[in-house]
Structure formats: structure tokens, C-alpha cells
N, C-alpha and C. Protein backbone atom coordinates (compact mmCIF):
# COMPACT_ATOMS: atom_id res chain seq x y z
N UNK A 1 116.81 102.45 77.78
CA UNK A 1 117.88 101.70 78.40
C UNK A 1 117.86 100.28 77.84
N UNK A 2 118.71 99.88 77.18
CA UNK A 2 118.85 98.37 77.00
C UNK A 2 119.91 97.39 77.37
N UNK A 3 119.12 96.59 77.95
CA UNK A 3 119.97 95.83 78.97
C UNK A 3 119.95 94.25 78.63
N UNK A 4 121.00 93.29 78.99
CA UNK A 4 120.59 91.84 78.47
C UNK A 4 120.24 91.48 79.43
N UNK A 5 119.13 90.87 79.41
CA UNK A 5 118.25 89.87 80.53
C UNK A 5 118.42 88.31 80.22
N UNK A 6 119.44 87.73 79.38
CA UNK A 6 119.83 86.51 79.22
C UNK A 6 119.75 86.13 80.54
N UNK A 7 119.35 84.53 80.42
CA UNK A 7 119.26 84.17 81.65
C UNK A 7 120.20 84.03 82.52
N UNK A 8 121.43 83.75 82.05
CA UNK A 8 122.54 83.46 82.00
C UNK A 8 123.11 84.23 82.45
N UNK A 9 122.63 85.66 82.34
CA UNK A 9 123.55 86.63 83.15
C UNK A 9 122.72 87.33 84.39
N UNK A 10 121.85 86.64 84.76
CA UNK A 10 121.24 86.82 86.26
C UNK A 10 121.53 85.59 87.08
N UNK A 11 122.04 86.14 87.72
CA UNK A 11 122.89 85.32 89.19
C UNK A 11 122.26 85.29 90.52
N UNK A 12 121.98 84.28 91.63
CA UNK A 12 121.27 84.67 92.92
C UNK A 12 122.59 84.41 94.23
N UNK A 13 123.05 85.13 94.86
CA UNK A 13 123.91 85.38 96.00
C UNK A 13 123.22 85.48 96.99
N UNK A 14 123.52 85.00 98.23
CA UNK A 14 122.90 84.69 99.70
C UNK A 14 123.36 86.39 100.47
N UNK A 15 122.10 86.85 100.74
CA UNK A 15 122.27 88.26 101.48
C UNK A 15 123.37 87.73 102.43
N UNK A 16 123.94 89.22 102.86
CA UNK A 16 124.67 89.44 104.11
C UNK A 16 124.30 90.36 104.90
N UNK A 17 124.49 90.20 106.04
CA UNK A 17 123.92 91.16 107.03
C UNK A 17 124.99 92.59 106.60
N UNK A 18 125.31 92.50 105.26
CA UNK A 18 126.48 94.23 104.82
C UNK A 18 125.76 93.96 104.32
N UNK A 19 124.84 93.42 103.35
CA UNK A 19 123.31 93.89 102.27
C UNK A 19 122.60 94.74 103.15
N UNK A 20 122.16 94.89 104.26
CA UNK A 20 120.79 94.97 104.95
C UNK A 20 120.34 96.71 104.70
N UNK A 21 121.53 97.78 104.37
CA UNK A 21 120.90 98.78 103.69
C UNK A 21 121.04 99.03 102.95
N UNK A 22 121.24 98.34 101.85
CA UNK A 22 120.78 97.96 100.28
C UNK A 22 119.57 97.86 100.12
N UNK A 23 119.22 96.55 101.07
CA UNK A 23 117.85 95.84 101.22
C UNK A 23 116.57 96.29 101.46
N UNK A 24 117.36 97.81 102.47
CA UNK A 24 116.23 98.22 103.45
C UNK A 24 116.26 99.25 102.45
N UNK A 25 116.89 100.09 101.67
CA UNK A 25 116.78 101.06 100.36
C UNK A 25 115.98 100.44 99.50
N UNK A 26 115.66 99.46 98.86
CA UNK A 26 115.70 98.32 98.20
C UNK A 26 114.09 98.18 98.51
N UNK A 27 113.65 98.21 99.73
CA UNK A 27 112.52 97.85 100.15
C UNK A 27 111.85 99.36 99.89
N UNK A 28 112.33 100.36 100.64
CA UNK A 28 111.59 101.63 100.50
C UNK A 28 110.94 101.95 99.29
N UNK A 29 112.35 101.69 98.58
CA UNK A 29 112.08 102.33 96.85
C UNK A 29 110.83 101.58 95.90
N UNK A 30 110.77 100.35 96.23
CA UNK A 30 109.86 99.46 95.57
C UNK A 30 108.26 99.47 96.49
N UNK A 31 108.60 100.03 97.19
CA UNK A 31 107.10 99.52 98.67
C UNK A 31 106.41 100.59 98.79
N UNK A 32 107.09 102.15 99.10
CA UNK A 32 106.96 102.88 99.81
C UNK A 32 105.20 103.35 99.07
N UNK A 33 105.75 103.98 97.81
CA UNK A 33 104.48 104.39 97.07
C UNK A 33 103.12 103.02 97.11
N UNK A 34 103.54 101.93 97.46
CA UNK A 34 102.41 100.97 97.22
C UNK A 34 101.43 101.12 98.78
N UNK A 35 102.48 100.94 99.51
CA UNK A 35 102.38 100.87 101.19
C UNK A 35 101.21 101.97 101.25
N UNK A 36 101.89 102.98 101.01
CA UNK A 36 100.77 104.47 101.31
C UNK A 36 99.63 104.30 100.55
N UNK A 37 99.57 103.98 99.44
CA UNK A 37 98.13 103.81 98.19
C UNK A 37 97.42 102.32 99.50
N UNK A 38 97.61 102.03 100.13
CA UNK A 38 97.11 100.86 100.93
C UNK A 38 97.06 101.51 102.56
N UNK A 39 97.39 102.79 102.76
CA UNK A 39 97.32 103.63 104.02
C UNK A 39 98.04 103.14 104.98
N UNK A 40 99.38 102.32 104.42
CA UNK A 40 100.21 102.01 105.37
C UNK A 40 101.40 102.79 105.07
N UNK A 41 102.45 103.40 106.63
CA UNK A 41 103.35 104.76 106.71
C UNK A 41 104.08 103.63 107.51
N UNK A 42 105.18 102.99 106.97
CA UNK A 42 106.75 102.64 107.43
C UNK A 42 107.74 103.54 107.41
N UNK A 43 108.42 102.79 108.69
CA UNK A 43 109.08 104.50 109.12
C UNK A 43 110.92 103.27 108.72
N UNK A 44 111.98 103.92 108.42
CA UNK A 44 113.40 102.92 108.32
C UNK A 44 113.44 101.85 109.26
N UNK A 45 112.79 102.43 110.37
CA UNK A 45 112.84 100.91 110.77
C UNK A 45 112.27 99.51 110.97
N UNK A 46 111.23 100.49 110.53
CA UNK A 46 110.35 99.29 110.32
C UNK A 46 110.64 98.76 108.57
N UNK A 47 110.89 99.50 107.92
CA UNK A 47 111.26 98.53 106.84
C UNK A 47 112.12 97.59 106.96
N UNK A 48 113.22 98.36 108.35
CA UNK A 48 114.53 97.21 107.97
C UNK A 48 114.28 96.03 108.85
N UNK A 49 113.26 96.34 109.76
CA UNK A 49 112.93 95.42 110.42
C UNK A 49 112.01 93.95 109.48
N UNK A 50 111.60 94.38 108.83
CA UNK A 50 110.43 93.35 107.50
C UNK A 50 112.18 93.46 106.88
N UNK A 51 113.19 93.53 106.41
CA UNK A 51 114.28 93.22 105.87
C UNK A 51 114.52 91.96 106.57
N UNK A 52 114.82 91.33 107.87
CA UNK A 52 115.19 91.05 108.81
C UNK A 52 114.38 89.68 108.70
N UNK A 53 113.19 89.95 108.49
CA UNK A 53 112.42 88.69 108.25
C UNK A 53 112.63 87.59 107.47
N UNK A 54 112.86 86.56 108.26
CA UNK A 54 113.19 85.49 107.06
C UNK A 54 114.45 85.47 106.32
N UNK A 55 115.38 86.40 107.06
CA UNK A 55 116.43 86.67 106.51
C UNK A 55 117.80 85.93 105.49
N UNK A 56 117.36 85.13 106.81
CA UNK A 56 118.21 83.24 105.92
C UNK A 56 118.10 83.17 104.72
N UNK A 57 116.26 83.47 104.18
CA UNK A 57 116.01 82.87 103.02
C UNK A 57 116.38 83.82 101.78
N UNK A 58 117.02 85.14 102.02
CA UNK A 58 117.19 86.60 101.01
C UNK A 58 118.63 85.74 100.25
N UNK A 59 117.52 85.81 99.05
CA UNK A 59 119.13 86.11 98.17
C UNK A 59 119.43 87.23 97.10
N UNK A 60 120.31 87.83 96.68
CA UNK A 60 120.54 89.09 96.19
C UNK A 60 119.82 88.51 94.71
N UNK A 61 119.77 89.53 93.77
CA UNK A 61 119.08 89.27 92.21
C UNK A 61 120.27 90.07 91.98
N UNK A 62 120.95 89.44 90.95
CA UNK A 62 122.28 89.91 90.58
C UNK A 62 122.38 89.74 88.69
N UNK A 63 122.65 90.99 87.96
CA UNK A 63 122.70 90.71 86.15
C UNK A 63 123.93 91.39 86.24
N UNK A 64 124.65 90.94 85.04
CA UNK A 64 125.98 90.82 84.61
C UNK A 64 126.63 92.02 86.04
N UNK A 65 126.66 91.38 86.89
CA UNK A 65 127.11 91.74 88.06
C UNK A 65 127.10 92.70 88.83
N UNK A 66 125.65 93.41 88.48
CA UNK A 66 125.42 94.41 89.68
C UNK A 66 123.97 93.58 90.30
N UNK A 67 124.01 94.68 91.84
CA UNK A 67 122.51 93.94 92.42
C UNK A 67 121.54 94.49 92.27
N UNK A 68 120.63 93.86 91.23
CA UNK A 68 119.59 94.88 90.97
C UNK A 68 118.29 94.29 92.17
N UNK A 69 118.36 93.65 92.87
CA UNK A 69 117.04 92.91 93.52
C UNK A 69 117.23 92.06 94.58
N UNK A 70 116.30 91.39 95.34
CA UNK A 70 115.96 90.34 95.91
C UNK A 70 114.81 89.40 95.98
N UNK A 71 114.80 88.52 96.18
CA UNK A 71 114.27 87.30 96.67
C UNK A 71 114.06 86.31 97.60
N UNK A 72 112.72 86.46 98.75
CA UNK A 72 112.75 85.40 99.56
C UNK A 72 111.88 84.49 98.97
N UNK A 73 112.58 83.21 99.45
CA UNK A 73 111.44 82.04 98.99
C UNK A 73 111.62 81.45 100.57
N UNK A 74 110.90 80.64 100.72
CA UNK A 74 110.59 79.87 101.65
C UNK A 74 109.37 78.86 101.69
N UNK A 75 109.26 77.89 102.05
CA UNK A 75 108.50 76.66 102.20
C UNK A 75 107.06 76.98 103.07
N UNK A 76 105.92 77.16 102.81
CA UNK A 76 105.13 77.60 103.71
C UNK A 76 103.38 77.06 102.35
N UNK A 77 102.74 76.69 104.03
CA UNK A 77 101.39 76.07 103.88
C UNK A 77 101.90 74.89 102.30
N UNK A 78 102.66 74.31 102.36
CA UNK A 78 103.01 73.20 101.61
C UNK A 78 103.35 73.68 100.16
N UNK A 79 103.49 74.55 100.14
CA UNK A 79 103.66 75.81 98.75
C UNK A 79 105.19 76.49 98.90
N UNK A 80 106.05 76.29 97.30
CA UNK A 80 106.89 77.36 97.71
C UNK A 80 106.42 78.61 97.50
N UNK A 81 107.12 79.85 98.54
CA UNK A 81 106.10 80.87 98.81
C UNK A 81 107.29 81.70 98.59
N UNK A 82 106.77 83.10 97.77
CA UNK A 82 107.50 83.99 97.74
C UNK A 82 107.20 85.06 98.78
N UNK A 83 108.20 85.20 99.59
CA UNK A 83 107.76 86.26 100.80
C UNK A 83 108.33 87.55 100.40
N UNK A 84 108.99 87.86 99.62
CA UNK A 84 109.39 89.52 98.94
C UNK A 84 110.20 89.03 97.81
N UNK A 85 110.11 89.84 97.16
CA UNK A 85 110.16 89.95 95.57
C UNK A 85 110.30 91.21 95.20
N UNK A 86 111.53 92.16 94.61
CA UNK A 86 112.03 93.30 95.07
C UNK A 86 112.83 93.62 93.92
N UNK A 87 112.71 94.23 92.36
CA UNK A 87 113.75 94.72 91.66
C UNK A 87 114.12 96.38 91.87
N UNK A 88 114.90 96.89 91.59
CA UNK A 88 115.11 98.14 91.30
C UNK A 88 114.55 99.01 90.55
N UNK A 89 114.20 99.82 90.38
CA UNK A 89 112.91 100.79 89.69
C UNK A 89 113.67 100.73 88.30
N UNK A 90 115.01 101.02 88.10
CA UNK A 90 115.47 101.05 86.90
C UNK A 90 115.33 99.72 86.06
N UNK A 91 115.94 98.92 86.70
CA UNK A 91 115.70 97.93 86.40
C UNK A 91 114.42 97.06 86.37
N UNK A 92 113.67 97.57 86.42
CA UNK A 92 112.58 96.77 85.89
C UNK A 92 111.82 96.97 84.79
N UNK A 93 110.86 95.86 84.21
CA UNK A 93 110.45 96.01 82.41
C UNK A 93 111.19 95.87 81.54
N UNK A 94 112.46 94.93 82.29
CA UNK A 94 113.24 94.82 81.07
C UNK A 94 113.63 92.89 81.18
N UNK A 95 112.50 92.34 81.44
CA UNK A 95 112.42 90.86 81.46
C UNK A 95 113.21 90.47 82.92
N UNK A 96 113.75 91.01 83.26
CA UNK A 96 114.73 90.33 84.85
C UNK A 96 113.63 89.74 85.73
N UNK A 97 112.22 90.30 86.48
CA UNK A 97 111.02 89.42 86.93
C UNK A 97 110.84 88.29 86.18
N UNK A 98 110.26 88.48 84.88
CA UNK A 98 109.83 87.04 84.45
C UNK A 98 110.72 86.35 84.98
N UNK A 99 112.29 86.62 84.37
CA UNK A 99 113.57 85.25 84.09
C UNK A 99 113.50 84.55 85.89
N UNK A 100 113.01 85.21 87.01
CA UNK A 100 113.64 85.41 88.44
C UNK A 100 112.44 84.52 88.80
N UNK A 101 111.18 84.60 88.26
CA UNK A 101 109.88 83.68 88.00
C UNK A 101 110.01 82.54 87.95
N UNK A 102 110.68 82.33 86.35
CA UNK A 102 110.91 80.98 85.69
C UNK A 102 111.81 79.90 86.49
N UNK A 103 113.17 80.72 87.70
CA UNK A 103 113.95 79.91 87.96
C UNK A 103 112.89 79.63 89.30
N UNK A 104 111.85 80.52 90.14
CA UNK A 104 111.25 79.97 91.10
C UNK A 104 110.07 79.18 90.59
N UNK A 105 109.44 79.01 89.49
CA UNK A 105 108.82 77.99 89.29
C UNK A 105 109.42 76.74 89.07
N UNK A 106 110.93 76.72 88.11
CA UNK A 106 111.14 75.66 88.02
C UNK A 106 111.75 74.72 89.32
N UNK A 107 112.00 75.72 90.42
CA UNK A 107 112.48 74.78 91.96
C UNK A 107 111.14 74.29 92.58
N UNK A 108 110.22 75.20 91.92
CA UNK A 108 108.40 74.46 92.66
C UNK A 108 108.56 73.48 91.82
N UNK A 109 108.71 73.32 90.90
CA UNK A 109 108.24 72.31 90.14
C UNK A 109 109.28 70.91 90.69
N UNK A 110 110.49 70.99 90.66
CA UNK A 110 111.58 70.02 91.42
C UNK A 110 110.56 69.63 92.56
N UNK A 111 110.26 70.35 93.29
CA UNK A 111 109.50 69.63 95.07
C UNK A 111 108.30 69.52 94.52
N UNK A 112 107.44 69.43 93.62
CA UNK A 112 106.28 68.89 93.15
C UNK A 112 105.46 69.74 93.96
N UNK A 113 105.44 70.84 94.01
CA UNK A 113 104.48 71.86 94.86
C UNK A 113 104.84 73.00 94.02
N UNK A 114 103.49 73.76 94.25
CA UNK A 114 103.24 75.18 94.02
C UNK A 114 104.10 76.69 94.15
N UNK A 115 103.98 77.75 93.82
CA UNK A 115 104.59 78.67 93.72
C UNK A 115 103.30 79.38 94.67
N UNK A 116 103.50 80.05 95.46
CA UNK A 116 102.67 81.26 95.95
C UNK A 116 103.40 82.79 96.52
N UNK A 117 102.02 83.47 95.82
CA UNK A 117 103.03 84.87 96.85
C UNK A 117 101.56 85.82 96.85
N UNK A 118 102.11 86.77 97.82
CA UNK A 118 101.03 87.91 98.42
C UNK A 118 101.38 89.00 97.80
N UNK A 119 100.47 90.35 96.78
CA UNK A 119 101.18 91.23 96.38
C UNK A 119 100.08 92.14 96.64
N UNK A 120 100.38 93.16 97.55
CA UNK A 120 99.13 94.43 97.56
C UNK A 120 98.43 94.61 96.40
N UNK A 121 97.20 95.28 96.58
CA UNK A 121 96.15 95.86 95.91
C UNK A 121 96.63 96.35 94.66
N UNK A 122 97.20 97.46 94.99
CA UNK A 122 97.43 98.37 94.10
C UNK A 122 99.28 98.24 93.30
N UNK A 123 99.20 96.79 93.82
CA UNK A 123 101.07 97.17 93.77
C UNK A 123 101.01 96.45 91.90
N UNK A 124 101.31 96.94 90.57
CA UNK A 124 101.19 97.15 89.13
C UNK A 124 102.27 95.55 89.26
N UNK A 125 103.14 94.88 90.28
CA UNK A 125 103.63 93.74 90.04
C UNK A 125 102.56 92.22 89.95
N UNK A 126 101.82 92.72 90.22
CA UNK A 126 100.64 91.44 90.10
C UNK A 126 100.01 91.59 88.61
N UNK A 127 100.37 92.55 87.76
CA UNK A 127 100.11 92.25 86.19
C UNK A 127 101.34 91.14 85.69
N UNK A 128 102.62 91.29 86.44
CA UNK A 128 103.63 90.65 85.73
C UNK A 128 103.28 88.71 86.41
N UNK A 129 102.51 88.87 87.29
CA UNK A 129 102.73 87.62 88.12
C UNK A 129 100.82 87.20 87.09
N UNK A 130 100.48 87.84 86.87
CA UNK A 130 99.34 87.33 85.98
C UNK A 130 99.70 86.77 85.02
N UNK A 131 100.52 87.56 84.06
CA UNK A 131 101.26 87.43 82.87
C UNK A 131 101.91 85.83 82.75
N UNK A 132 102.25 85.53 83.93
CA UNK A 132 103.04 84.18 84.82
C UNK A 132 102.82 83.31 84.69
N UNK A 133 101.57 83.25 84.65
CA UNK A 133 101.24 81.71 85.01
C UNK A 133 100.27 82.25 86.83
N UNK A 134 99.80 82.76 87.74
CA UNK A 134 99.73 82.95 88.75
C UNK A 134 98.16 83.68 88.56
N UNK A 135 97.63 82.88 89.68
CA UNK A 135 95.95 83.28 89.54
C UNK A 135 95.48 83.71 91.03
N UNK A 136 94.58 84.39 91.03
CA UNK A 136 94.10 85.33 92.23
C UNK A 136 93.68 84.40 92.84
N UNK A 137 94.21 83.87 94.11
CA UNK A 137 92.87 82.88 94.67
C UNK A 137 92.03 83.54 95.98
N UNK A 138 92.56 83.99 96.59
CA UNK A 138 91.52 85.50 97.35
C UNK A 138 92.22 86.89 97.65
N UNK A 139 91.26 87.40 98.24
CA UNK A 139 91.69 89.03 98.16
C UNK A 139 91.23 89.33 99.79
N UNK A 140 91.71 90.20 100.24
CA UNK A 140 91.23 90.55 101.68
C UNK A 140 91.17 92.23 101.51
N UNK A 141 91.03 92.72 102.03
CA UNK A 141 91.14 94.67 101.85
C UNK A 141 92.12 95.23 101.54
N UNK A 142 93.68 94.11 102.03
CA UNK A 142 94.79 94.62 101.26
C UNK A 142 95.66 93.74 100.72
N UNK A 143 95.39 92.73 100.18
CA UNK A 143 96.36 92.28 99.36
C UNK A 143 95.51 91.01 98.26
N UNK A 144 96.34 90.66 97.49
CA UNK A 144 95.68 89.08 96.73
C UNK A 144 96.60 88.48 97.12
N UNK A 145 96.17 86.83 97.03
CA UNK A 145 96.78 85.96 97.43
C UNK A 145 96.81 85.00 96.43
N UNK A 146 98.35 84.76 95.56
CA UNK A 146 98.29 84.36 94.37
C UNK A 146 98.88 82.78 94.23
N UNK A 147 98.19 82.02 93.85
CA UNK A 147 99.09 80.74 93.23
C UNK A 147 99.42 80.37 91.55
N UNK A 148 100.79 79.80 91.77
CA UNK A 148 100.75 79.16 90.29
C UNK A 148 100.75 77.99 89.99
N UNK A 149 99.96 77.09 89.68
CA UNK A 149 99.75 75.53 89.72
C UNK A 149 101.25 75.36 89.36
N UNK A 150 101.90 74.35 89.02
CA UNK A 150 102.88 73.82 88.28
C UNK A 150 102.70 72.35 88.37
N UNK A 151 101.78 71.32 88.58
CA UNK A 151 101.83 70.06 88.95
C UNK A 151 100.85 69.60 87.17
């Protein structure tokens, strides 16, 4: 599949509560297999309920105008913090993470603070957030807890 990942043609749009089973599809498809490898069983509503979270802060991940993704950021422990981070199975490995990276480092970098985010054990997106710029700073039984300096 080849696709342009120019930066230029990834766009970020503010969810709508008509996203939310996109979102909550969106969540299954990317989570579900990680969730279980970590012995956790979400049932629809509880995904759509973690949809729901922080909701304000969801904005769609949008390339030459379909929605392939989302993104929460939000302000937390003095760090901007990524609270979900979500492409489409198809769509991914084809540069759209990094580019979706680069524009959330460069808004950490505007507020002179950090990038952080939490990514399960076993979830293969913490090679791309290595790749990043983003370093393990602890681990608990299920997840790492990652920062990326930018200062």
C-alpha cells in the first residue's frame, strides 16, 4: 500500500460526540489484542466509556481526508501528556505516527515542557516512541512510562 504521509496532508479535527463509534471501533481495533496479552477483557462499553475520557481533548488524525486516528493530549504532572494515541491497523508503518509525534513534540516544545505518554508492555507502539526521541523512565507490571526531553 503506498500512501503520502507528507506532512501537509495530515490534518487534526476536534472529535464529535458523532465520532464516538469510530472512536470506540478505533479503540477496540488498536487495544483489544494488547489489553488481553496484559489479561485485561473490555467489554464496548467499557471501551467507549475510556473513549469518553478526556474527551474535550480528542482530536481526529485525518490524511488527505480520511480519519485514520486519534489523539489526546492534555497538560498533566507539568508534562504535555499523551493520554491515547490510536492509528488504524491499515494505516500504520507508513510514517503517519512519527509525522503526529513531531507536531506533539513541537507544541511541548512551544510550552517549554516535556512530551509524556503510557504505552502497555507488550503494545509493539513503544518501538515507534523509542525510535522518537522517548525513553523508559519506569515500568510497573503493566505499562512503561515514557518521556521525551525537548528542553
Amino acid at each position: 500500500m503506498s500512501m503520502q504521509t507528507d506532512k501537509s496532508k495530515i490534518h487534526f479535527k476536534k472529535a464529535s460526540y458523532s465520532d464516538v463509534g469510530f472512536l470506540t471501533y478505533l479503540r477496540k481495533v488498536t487495544m483489544d489484542e494488547h489489553l488481553f496479552k496484559a489479561g485485561i477483557k473490555m467489554s464496548d462499553e467499557q471501551h467507549t466509556s475510556r473513549v469518553f475520557e478526556f474527551f474535550e481533548e480528542s482530536f481526529l488524525i485525518q490524511v488527505n481526508g480520511h480519519t485514520v486516528g486519534v489523539i489526546k493530549l492534555g497538560i498533566e504532572n507539568a508534562a504535555l501528556h499523551i493520554r491515547q494515541f490510536q492509528i488504524l491497523p491499515n494505516y500504520q508503518n507508513h510514517g503517519i505516527g512519527k509525522s503526529v509525534l513531531e507536531v506533539c513534540k513541537k507544541k511541548a516544545r512551544e510550552k517549554g515542557i516535556s512530551l509524556t505518554l503510557n504505552v502497555l508492555l507488550e503494545n509493539p507502539a513503544k518501538d515507534l516512541y523509542l525510535k522518537n526521541g522517548f525513553e523508559i523512565e519506569t515500568t510497573d507490571k503493566l505499562q512503561h512510562f515514557m518521556r521525551c526531553s525537548l528542553l
